[in-house]
N, C-alpha and C. Protein backbone atom coordinates (compact mmCIF):
# COMPACT_ATOMS: atom_id res chain seq x y z
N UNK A 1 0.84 -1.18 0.00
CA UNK A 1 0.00 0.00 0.00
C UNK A 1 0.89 1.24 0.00
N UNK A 2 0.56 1.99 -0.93
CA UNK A 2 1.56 3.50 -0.64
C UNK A 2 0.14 4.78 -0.10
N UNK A 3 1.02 5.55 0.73
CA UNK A 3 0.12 6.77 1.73
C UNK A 3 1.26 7.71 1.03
N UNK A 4 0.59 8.72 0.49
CA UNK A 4 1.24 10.28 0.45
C UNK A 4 0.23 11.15 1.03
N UNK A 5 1.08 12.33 1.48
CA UNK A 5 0.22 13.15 2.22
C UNK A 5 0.56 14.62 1.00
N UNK A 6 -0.35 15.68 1.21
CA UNK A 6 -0.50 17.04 0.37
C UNK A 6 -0.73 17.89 1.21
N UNK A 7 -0.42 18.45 1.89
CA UNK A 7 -0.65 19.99 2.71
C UNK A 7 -0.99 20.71 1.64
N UNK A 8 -2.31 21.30 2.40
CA UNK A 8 -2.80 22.75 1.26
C UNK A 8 -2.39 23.91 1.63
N UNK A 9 -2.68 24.50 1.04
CA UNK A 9 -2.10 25.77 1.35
C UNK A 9 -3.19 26.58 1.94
N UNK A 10 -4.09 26.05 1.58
CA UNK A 10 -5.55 27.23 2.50
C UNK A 10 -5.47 26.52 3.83
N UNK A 11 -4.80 25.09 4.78
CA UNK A 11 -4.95 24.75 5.53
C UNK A 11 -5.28 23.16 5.23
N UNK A 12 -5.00 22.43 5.91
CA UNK A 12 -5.87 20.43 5.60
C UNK A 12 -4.59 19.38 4.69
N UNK A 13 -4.76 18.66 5.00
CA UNK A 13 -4.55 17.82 4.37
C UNK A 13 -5.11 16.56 3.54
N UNK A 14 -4.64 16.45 2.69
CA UNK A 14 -5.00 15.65 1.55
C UNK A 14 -4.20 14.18 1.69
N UNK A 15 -4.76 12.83 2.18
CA UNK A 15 -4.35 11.79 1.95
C UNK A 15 -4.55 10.85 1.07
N UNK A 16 -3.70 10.34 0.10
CA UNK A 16 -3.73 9.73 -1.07
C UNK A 16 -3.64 7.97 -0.63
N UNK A 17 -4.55 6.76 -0.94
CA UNK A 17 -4.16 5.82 -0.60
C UNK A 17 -4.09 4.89 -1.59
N UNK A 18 -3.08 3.99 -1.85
CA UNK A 18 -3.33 3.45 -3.16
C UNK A 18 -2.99 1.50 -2.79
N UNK A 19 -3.71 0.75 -3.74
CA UNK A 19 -2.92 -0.75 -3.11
C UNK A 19 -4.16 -1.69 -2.21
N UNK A 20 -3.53 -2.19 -1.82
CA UNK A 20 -4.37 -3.03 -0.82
C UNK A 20 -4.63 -2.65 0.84
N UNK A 21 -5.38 -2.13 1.16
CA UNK A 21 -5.40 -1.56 2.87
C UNK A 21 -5.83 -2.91 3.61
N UNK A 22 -5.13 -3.35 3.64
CA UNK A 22 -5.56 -5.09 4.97
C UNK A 22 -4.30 -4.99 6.01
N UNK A 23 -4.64 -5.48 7.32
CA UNK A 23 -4.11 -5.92 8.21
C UNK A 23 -2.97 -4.53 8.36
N UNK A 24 -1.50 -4.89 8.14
CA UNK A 24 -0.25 -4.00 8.67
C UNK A 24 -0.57 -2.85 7.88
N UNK A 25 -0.94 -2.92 6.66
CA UNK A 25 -1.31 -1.52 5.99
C UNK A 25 -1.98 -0.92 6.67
N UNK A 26 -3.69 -1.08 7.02
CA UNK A 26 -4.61 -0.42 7.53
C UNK A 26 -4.14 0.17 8.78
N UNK A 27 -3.10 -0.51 9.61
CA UNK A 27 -2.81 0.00 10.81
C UNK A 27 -1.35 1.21 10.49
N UNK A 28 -0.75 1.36 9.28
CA UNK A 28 -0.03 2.24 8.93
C UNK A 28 -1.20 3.76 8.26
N UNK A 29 -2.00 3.42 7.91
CA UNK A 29 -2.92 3.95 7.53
C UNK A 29 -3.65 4.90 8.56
N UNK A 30 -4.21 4.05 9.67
CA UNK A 30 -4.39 4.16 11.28
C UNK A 30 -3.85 5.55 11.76
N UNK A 31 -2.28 5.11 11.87
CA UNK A 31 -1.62 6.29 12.27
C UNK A 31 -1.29 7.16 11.63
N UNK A 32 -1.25 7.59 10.23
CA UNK A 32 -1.29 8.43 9.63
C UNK A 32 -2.51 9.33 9.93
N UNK A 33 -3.83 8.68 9.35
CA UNK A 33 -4.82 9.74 9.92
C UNK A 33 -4.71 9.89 10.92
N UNK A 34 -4.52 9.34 12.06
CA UNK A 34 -4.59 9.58 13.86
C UNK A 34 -3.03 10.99 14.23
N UNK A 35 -2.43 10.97 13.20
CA UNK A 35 -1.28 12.17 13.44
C UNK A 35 -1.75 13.00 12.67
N UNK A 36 -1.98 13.21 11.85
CA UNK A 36 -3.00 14.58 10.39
C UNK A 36 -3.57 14.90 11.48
N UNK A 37 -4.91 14.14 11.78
CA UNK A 37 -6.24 14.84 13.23
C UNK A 37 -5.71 15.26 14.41
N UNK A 38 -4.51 14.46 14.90
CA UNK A 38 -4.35 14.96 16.02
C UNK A 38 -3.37 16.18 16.37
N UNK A 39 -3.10 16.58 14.72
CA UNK A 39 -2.30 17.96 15.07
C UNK A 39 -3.51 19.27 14.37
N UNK A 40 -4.75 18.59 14.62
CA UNK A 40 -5.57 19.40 14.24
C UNK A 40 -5.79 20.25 12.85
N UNK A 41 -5.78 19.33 12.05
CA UNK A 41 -6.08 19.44 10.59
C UNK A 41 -7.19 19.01 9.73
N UNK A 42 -8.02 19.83 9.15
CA UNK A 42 -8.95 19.10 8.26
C UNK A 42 -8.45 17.96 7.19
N UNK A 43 -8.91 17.22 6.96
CA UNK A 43 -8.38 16.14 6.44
C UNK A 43 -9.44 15.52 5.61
N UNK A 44 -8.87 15.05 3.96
CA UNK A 44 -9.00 14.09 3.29
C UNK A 44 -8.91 12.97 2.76
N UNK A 45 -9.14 12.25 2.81
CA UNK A 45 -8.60 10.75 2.47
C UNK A 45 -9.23 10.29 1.04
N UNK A 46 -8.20 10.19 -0.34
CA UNK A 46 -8.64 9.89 -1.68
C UNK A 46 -8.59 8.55 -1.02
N UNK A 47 -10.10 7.43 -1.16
CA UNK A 47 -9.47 6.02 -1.49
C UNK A 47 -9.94 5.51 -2.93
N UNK A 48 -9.63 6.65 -4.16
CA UNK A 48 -9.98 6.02 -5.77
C UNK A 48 -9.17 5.21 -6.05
N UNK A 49 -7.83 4.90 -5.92
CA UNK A 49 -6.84 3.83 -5.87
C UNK A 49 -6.58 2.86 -4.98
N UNK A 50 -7.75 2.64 -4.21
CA UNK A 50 -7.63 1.71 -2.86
C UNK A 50 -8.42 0.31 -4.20
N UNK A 51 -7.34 -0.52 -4.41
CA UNK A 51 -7.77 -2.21 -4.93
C UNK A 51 -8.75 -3.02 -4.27
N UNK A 52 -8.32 -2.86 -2.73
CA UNK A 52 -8.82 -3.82 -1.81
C UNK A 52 -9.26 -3.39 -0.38
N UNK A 53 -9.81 -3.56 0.39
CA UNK A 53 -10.05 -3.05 1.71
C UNK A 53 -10.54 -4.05 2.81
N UNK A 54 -9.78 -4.51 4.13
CA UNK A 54 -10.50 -5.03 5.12
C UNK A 54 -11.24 -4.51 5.98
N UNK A 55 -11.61 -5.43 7.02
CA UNK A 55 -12.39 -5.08 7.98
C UNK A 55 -11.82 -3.30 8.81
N UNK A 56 -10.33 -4.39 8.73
CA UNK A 56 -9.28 -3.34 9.97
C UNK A 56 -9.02 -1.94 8.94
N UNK A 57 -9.15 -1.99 7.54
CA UNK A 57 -9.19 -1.04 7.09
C UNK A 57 -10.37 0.05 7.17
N UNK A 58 -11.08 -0.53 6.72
CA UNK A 58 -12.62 0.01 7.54
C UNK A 58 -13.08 0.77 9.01
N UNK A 59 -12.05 -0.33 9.88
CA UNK A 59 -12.09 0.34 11.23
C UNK A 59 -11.31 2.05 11.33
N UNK A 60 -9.97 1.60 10.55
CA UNK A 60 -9.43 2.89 10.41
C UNK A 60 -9.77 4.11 10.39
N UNK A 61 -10.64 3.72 8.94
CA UNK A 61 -11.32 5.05 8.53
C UNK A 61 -12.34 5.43 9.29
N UNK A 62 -13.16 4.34 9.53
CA UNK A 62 -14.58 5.07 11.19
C UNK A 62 -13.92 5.60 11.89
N UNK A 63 -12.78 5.06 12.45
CA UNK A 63 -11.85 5.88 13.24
C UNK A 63 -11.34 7.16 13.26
N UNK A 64 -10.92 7.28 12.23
CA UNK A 64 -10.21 8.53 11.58
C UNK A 64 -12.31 9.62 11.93
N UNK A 65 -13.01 9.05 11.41
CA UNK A 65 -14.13 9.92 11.42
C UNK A 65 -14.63 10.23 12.87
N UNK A 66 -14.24 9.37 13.55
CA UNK A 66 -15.33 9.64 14.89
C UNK A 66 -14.17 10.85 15.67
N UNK A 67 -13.09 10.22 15.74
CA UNK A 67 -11.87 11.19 15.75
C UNK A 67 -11.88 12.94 15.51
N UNK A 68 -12.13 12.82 14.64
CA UNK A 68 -12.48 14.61 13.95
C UNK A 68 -13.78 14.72 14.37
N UNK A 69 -14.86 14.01 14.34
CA UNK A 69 -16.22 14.10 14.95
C UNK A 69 -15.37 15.04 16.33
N UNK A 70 -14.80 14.41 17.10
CA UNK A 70 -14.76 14.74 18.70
C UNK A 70 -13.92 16.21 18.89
N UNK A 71 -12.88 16.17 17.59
CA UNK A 71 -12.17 17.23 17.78
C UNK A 71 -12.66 18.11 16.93
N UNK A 72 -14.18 18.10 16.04
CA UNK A 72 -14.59 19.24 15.88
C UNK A 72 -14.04 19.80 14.48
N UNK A 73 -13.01 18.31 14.00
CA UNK A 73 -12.29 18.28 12.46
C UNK A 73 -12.92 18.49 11.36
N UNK A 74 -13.19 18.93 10.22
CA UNK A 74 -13.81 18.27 9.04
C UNK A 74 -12.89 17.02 8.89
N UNK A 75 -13.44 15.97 8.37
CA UNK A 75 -12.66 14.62 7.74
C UNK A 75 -13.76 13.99 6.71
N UNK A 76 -13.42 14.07 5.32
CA UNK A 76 -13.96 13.50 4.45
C UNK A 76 -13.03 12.62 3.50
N UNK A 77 -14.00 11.40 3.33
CA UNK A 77 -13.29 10.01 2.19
C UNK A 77 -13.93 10.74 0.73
N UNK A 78 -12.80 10.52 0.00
CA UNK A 78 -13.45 10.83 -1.42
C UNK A 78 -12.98 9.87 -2.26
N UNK A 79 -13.25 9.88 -3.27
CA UNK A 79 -12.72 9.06 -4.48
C UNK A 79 -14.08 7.79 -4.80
N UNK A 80 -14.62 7.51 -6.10
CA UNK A 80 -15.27 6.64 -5.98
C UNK A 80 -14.39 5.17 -6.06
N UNK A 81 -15.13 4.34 -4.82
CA UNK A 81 -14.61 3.23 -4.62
C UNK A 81 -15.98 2.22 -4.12
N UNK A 82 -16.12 0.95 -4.69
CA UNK A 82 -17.29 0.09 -4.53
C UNK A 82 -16.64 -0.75 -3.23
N UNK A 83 -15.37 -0.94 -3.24
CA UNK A 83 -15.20 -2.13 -2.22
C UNK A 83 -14.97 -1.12 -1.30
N UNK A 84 -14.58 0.11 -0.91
CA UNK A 84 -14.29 1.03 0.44
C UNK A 84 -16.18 1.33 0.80
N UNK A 85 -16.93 1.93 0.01
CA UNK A 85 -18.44 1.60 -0.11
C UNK A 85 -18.86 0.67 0.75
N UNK A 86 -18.25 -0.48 0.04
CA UNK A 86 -19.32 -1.85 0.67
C UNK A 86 -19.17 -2.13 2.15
N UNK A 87 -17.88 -1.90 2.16
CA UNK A 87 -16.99 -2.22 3.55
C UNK A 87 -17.86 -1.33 4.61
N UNK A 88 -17.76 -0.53 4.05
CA UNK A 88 -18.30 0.47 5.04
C UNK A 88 -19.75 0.58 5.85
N UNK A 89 -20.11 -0.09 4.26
CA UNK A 89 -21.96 0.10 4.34
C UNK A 89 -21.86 -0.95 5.70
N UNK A 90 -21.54 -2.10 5.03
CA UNK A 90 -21.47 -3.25 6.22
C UNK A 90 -20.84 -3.36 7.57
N UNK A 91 -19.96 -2.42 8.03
CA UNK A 91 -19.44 -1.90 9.27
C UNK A 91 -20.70 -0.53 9.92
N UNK A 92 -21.31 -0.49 9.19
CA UNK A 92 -22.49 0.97 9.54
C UNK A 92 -21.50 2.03 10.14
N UNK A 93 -20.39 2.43 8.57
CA UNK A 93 -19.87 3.24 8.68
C UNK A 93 -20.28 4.57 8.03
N UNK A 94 -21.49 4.20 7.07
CA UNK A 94 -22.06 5.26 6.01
C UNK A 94 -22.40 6.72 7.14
N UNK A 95 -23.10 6.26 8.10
CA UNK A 95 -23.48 7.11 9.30
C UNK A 95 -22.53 7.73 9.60
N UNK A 96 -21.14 7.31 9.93
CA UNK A 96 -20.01 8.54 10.69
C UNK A 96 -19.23 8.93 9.35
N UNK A 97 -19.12 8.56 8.77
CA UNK A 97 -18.20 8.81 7.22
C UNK A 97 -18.93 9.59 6.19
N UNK A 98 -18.10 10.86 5.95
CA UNK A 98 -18.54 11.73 4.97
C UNK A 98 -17.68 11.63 3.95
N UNK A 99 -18.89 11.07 2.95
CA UNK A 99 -18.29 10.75 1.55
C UNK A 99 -18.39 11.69 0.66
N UNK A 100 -17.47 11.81 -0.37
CA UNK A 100 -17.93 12.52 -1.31
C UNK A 100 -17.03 11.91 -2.80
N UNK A 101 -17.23 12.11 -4.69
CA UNK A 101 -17.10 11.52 -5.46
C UNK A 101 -15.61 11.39 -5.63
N UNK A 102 -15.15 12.82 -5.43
CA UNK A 102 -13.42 13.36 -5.67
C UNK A 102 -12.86 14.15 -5.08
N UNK A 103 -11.94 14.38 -4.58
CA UNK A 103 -11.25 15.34 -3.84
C UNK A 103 -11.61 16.59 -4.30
N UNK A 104 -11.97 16.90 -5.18
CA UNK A 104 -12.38 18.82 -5.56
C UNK A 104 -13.32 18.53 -4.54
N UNK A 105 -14.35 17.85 -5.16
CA UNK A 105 -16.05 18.22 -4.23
C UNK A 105 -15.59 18.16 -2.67
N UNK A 106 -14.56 17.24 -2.45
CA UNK A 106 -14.91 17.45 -0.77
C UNK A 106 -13.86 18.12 -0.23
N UNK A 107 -13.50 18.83 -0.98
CA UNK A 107 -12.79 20.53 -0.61
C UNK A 107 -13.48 21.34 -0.26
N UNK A 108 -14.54 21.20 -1.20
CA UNK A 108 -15.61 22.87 -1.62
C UNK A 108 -15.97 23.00 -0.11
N UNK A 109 -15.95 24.44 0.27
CA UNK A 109 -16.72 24.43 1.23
C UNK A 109 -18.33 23.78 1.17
N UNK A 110 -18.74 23.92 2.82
CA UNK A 110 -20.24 23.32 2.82
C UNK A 110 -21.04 24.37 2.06
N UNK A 111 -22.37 24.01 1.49
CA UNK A 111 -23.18 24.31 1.15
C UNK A 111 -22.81 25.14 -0.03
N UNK A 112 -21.87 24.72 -0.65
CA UNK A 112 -21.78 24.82 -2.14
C UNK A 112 -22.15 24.51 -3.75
């Protein structure tokens, strides 16, 4: 799995994920978002290049969401992906996870 990160320049970061997110990945994954949020950054996560996704990958990302939920973060998943989707639907992650199609749209500010 490869993680790059993008600092914007208006503020946030942009996480790129590409590969398979299972098991040691998802938990490299883990701490990446858990250091972005916890230095208090809005944050994105592209998973359009995510191949594959587990459970523990899944957990990640609820994670990463409930996370910014508490600290009051924006944190949005973008990129269309059916298996990050499914995973999710089936963890009843759709509820804490704000999706959106591509990284532009879930830039835009709200109510754009």
């Amino acid at each position: 799995m490869r993680i790059e990160q993008e600092r914007l320049a208006r503020g946030g970061v942009v996480i790129r994920t590409a590969g398979v997110v299972a098991v040691a990945a998802a938990q490299r994954l883990r701490a990446t978002l858990t250091e972005v949020l916890g230095g208090g950054e809005p944050c994105v996560l592209d998973v359009s290049q995510v191949l594959a996704i587990d459970t523990i990958g899944a957990a990640a990302i609820i994670g990463a969401a409930r996370q910014a939920r508490q600290a009051g973060l924006p944190f949005v998943v973008a990129g269309e992906n059916e298996e990050v989707d499914a995973l999710l639907w089936l963890a009843n992650g759709q509820s804490v996870v704000a999706r959106r199609a591509d990284v532009a749209t879930a830039l835009e500010p709200p109510g754009s």
